[in-house]
PDB file of N, CA and C in Angstrom:
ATOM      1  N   UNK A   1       0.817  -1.190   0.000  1.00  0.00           N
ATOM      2  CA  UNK A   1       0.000   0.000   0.000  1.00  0.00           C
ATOM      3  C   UNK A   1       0.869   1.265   0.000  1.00  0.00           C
ATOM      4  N   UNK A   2       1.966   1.316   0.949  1.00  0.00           N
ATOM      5  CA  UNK A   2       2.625   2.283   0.808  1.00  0.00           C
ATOM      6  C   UNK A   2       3.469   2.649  -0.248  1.00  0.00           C
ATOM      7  N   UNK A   3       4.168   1.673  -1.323  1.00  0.00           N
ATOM      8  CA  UNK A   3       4.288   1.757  -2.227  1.00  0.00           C
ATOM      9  C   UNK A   3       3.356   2.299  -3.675  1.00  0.00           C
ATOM     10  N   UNK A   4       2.125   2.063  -3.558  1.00  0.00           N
ATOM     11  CA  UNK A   4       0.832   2.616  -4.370  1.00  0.00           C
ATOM     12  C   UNK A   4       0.905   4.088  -3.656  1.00  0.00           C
ATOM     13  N   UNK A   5       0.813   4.189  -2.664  1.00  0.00           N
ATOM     14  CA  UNK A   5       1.250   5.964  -2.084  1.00  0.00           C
ATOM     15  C   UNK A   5       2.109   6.654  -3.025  1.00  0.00           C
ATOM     16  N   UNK A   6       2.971   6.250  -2.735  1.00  0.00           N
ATOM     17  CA  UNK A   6       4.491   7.187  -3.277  1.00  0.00           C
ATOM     18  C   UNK A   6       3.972   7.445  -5.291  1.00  0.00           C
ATOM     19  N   UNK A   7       3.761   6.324  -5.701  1.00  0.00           N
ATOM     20  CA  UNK A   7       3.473   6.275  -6.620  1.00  0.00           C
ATOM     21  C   UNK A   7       2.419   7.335  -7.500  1.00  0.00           C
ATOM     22  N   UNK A   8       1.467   7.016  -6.317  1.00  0.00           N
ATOM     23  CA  UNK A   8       0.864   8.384  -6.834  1.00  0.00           C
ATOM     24  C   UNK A   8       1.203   9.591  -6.544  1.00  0.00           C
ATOM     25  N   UNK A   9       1.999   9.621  -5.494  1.00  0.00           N
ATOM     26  CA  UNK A   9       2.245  11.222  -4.931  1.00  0.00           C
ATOM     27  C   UNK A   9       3.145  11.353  -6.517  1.00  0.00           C
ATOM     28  N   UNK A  10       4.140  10.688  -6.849  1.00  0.00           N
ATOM     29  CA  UNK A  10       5.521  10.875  -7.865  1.00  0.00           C
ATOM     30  C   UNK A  10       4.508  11.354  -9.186  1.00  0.00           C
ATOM     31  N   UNK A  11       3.484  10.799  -9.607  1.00  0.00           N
ATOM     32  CA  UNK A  11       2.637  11.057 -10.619  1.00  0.00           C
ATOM     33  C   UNK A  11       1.973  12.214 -10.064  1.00  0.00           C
ATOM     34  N   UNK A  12       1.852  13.317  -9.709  1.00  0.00           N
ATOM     35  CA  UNK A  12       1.110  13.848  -8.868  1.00  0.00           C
ATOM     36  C   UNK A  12       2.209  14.910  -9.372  1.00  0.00           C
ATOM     37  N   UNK A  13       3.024  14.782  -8.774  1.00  0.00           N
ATOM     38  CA  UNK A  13       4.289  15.721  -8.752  1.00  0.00           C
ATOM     39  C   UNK A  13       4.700  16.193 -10.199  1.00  0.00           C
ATOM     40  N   UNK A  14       4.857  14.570 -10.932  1.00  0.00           N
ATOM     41  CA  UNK A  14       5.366  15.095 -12.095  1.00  0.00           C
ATOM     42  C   UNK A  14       4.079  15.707 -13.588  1.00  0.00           C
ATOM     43  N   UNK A  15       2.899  15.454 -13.094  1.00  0.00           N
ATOM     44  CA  UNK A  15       1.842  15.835 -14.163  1.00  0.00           C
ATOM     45  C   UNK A  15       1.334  17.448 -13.744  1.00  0.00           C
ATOM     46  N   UNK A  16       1.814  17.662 -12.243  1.00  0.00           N
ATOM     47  CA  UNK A  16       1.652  19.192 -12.144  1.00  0.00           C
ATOM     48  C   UNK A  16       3.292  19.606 -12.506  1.00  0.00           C
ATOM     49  N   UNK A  17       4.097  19.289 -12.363  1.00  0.00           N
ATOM     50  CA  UNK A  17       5.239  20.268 -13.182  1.00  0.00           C
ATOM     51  C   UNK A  17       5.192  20.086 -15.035  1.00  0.00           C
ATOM     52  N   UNK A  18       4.614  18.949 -15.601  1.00  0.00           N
ATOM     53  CA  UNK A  18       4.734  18.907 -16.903  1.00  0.00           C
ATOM     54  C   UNK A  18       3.490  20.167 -17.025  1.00  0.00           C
ATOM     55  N   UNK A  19       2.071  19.955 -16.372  1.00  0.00           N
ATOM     56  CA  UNK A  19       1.009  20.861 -16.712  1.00  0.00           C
ATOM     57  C   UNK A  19       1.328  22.537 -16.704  1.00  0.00           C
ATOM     58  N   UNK A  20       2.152  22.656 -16.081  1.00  0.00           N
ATOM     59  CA  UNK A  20       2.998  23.740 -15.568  1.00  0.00           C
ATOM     60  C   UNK A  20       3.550  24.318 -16.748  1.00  0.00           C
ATOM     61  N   UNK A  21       4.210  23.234 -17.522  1.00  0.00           N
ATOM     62  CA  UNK A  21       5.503  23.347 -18.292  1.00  0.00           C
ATOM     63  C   UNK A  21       6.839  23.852 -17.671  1.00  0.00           C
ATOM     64  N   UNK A  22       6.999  23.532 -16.680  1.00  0.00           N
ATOM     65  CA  UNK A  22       8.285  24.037 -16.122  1.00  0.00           C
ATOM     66  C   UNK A  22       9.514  22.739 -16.645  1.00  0.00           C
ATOM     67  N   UNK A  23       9.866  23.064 -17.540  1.00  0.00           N
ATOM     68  CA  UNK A  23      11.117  22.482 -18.149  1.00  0.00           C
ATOM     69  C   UNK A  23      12.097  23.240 -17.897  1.00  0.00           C
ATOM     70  N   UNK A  24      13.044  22.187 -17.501  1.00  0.00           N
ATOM     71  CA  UNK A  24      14.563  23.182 -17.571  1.00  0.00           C
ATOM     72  C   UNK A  24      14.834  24.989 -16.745  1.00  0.00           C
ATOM     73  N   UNK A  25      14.444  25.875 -17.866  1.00  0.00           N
ATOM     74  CA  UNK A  25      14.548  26.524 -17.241  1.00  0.00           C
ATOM     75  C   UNK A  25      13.590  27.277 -16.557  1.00  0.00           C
ATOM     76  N   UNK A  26      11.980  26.765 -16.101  1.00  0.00           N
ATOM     77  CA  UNK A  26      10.810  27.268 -16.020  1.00  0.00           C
ATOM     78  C   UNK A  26      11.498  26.014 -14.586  1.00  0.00           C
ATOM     79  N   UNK A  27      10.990  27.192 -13.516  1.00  0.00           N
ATOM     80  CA  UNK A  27      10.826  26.422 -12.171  1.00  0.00           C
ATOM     81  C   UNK A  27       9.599  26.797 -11.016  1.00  0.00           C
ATOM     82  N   UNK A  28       9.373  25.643 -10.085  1.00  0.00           N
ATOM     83  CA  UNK A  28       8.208  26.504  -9.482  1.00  0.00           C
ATOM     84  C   UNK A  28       8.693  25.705  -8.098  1.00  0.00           C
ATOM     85  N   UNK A  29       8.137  26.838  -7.180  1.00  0.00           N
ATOM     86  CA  UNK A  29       8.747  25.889  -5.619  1.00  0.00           C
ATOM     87  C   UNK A  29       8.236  24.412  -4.997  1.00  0.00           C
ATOM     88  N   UNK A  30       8.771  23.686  -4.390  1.00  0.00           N
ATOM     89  CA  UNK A  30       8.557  22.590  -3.622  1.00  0.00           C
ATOM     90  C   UNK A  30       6.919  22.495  -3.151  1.00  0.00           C
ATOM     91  N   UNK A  31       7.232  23.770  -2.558  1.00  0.00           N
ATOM     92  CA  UNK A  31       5.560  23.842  -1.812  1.00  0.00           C
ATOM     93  C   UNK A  31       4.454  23.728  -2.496  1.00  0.00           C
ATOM     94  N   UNK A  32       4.990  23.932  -4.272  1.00  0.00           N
ATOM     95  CA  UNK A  32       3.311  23.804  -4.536  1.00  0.00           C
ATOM     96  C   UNK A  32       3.142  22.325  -5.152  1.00  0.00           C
ATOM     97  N   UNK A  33       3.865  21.706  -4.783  1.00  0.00           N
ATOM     98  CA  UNK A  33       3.652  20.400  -5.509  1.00  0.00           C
ATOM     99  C   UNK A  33       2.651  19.508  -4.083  1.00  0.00           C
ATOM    100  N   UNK A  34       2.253  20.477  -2.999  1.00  0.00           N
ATOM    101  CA  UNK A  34       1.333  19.403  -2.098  1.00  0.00           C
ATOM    102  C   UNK A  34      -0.217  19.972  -2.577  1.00  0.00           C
ATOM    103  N   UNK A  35      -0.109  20.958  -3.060  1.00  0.00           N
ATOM    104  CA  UNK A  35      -1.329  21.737  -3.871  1.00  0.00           C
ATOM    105  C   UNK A  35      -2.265  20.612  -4.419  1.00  0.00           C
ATOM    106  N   UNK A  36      -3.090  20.175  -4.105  1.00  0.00           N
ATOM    107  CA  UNK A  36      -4.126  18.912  -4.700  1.00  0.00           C
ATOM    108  C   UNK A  36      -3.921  17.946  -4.256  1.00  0.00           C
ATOM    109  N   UNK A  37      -3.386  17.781  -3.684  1.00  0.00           N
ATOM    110  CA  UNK A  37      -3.407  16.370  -2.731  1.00  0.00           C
ATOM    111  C   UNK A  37      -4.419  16.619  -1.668  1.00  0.00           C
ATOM    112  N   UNK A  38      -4.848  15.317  -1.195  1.00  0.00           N
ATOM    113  CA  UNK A  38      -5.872  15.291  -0.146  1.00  0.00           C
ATOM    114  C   UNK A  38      -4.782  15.430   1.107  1.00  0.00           C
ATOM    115  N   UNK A  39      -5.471  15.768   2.406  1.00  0.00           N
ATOM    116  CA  UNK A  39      -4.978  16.366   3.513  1.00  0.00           C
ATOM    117  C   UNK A  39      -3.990  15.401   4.243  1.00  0.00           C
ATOM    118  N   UNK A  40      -4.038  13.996   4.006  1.00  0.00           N
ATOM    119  CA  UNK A  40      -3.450  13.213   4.973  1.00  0.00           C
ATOM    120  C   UNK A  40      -2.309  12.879   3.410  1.00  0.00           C
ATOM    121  N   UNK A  41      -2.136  13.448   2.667  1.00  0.00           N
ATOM    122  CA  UNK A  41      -1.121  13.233   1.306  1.00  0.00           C
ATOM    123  C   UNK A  41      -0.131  14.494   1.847  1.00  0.00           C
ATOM    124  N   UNK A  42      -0.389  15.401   2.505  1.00  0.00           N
ATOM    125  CA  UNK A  42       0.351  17.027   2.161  1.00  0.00           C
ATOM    126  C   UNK A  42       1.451  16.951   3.496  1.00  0.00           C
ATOM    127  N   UNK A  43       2.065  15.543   3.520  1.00  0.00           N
ATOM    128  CA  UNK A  43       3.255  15.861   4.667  1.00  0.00           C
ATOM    129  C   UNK A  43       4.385  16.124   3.513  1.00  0.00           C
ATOM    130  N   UNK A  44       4.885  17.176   4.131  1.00  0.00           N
ATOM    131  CA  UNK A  44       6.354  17.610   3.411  1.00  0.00           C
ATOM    132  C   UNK A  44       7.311  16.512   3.396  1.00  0.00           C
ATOM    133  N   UNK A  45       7.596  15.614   4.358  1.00  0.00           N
ATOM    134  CA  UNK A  45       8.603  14.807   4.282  1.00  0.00           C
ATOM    135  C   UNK A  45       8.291  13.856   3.504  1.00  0.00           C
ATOM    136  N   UNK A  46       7.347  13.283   2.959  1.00  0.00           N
ATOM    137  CA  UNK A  46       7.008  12.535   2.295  1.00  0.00           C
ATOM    138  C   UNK A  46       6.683  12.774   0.832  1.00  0.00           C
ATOM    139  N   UNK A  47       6.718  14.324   0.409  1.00  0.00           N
ATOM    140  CA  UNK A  47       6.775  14.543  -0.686  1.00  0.00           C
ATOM    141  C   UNK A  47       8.167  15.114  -0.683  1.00  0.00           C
ATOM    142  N   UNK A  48       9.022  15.626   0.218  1.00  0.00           N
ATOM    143  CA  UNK A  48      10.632  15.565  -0.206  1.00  0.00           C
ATOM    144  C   UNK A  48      11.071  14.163  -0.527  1.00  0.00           C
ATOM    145  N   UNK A  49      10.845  13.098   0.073  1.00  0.00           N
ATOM    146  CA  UNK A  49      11.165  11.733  -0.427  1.00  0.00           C
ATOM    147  C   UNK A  49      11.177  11.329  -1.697  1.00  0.00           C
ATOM    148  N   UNK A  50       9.810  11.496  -2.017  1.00  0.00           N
ATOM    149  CA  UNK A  50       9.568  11.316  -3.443  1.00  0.00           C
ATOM    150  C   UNK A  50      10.129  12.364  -4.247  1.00  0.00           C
ATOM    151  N   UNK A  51      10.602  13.704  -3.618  1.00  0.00           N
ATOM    152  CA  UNK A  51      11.440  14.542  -5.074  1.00  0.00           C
ATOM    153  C   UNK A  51      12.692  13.829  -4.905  1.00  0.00           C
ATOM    154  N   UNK A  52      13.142  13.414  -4.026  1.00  0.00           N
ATOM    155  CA  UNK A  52      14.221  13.183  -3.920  1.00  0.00           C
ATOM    156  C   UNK A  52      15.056  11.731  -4.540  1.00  0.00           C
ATOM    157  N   UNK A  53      13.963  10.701  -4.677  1.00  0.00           N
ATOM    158  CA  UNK A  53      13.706   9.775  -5.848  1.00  0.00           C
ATOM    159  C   UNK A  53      13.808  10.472  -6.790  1.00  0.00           C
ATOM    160  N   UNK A  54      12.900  11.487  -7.801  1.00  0.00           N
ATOM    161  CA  UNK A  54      12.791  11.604  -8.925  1.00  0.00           C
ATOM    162  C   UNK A  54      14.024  12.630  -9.522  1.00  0.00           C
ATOM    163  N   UNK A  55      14.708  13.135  -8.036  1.00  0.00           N
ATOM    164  CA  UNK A  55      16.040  13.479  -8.855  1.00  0.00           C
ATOM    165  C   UNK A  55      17.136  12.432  -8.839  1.00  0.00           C
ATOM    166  N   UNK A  56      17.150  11.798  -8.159  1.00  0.00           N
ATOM    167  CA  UNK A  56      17.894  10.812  -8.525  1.00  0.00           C
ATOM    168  C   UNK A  56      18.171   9.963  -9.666  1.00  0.00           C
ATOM    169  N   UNK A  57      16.559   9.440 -10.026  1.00  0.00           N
ATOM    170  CA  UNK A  57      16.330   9.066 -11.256  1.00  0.00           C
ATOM    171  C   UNK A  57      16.433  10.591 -12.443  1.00  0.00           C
ATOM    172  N   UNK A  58      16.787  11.906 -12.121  1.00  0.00           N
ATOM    173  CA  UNK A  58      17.080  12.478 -12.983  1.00  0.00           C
ATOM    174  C   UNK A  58      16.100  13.187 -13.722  1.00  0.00           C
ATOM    175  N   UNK A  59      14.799  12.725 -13.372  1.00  0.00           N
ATOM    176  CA  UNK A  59      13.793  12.962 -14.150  1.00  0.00           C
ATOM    177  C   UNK A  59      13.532  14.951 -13.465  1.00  0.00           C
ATOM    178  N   UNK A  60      14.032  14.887 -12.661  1.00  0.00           N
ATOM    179  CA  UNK A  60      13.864  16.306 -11.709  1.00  0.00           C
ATOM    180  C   UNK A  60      14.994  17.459 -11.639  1.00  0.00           C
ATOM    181  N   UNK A  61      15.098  18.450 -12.397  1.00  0.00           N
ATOM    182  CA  UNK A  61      15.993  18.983 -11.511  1.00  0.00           C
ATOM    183  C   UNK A  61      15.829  20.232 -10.588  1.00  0.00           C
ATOM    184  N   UNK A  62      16.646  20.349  -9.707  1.00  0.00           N
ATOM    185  CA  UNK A  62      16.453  21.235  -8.253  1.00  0.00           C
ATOM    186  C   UNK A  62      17.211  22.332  -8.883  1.00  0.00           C
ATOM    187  N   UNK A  63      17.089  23.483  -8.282  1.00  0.00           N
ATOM    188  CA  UNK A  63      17.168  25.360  -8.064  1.00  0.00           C
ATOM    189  C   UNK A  63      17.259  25.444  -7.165  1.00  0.00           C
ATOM    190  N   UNK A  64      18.312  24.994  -5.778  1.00  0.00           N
ATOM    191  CA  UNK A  64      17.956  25.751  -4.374  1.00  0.00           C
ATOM    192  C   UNK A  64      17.990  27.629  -4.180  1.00  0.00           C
ATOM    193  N   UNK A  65      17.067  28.409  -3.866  1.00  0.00           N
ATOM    194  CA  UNK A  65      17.139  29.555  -3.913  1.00  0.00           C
ATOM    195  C   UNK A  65      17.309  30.191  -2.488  1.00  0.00           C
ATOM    196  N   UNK A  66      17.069  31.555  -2.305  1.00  0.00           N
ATOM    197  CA  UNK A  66      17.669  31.583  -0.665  1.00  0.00           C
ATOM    198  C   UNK A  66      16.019  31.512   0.137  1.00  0.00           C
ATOM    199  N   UNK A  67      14.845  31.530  -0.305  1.00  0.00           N
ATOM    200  CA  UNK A  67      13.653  31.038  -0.594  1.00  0.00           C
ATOM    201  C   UNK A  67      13.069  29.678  -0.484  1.00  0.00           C
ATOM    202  N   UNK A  68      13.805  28.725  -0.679  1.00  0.00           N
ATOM    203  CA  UNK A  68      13.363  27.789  -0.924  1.00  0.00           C
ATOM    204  C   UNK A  68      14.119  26.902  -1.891  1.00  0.00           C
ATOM    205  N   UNK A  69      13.490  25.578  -2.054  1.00  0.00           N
ATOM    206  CA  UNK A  69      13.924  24.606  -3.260  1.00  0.00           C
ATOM    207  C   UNK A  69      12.913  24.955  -4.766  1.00  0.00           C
ATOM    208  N   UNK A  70      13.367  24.795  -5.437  1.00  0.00           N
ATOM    209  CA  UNK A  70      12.509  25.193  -6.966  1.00  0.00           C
ATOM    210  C   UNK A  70      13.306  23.717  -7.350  1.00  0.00           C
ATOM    211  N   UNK A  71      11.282  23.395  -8.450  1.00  0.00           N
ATOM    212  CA  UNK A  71      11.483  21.935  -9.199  1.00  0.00           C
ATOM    213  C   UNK A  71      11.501  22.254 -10.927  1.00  0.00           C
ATOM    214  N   UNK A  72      12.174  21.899 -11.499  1.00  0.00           N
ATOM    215  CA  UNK A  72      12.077  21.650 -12.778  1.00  0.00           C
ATOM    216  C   UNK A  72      11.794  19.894 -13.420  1.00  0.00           C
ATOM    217  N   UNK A  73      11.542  20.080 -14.597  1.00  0.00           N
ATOM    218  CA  UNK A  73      11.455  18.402 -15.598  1.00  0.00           C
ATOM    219  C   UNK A  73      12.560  18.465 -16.235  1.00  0.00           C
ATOM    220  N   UNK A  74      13.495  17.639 -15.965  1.00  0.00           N
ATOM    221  CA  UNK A  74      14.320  17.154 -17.135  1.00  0.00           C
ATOM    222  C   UNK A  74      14.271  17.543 -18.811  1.00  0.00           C
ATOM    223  N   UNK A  75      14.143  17.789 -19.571  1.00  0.00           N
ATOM    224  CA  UNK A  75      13.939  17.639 -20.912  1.00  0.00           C
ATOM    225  C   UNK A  75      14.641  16.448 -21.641  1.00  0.00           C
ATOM    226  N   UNK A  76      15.859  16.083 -21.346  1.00  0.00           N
ATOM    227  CA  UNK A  76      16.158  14.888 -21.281  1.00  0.00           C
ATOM    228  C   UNK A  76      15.587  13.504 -21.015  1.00  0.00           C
ATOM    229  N   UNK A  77      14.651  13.897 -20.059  1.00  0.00           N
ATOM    230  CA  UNK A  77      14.295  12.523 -19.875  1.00  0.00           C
ATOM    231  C   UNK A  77      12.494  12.830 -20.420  1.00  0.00           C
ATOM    232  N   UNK A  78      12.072  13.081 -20.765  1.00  0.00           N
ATOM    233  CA  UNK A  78      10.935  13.567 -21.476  1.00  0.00           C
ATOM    234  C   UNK A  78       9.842  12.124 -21.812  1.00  0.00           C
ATOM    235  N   UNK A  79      10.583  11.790 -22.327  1.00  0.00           N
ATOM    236  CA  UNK A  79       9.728  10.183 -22.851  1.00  0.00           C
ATOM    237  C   UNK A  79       9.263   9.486 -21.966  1.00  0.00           C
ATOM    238  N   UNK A  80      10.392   9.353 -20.665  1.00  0.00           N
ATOM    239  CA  UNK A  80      10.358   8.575 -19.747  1.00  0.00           C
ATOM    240  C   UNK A  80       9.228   8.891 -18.495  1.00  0.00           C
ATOM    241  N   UNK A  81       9.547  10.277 -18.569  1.00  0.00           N
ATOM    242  CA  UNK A  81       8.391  11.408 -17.670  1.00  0.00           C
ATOM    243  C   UNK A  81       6.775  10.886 -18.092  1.00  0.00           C
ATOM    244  N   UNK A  82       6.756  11.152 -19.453  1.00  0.00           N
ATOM    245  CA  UNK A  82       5.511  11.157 -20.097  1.00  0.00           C
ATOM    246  C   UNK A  82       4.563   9.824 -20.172  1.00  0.00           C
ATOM    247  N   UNK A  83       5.618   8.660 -19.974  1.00  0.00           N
ATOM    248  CA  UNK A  83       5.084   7.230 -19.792  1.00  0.00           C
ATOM    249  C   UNK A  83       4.474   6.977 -18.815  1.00  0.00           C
ATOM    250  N   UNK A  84       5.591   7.497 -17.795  1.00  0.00           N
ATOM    251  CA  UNK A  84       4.948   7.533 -16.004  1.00  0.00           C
ATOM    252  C   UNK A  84       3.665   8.248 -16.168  1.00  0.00           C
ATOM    253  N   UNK A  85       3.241   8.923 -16.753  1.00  0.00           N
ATOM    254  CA  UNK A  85       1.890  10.139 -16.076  1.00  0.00           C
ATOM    255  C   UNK A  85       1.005   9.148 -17.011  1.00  0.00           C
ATOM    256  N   UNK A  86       1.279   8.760 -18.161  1.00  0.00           N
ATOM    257  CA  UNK A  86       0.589   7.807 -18.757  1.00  0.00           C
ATOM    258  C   UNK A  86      -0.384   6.869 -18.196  1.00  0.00           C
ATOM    259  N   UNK A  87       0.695   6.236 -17.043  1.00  0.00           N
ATOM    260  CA  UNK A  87       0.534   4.888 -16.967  1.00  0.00           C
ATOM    261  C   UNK A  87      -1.017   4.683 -15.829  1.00  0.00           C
TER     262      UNK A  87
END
């Protein structure tokens, strides 16, 4: 179950930064990626987890500002992004 969690939070994450269009150099902060999630979804540590997966896998990249963290999409990995939100 907790695995079906993450999963959706990661799809969640990445279909509001593609809807966004924040590629590359279009970024938007951390905080709004708990924006639509239901209330017991919107713990920060658990959606830093999952960014923190999806930069790993690359699909993400980070902007730390003196503000905050800012998320971007890969453009590179584009195909791979687009399968996930697919699926």
């Amino acid at each position: 179950m907790v695995d079906r969690f993450y999963e959706q939070i990661k799809k969640h994450i990445l279909k509001k930064l593609f809807d966004m269009r924040c590629w590359m150099g279009k970024h938007t902060s951390i905080h709004n990626m708990q924006k639509g999630l239901p209330g017991h979804a919107r713990d920060h540590k658990v959606i830093s987890k999952v960014v923190n997966e999806l930069v790993q896998k690359e699909w993400i990249n980070t902007k730390p500002t003196h503000y905050g963290l800012e998320l971007s999409l890969n453009i590179e990995k584009k195909k791979e992004i687009e399968d996930c939100i697919e699926e």
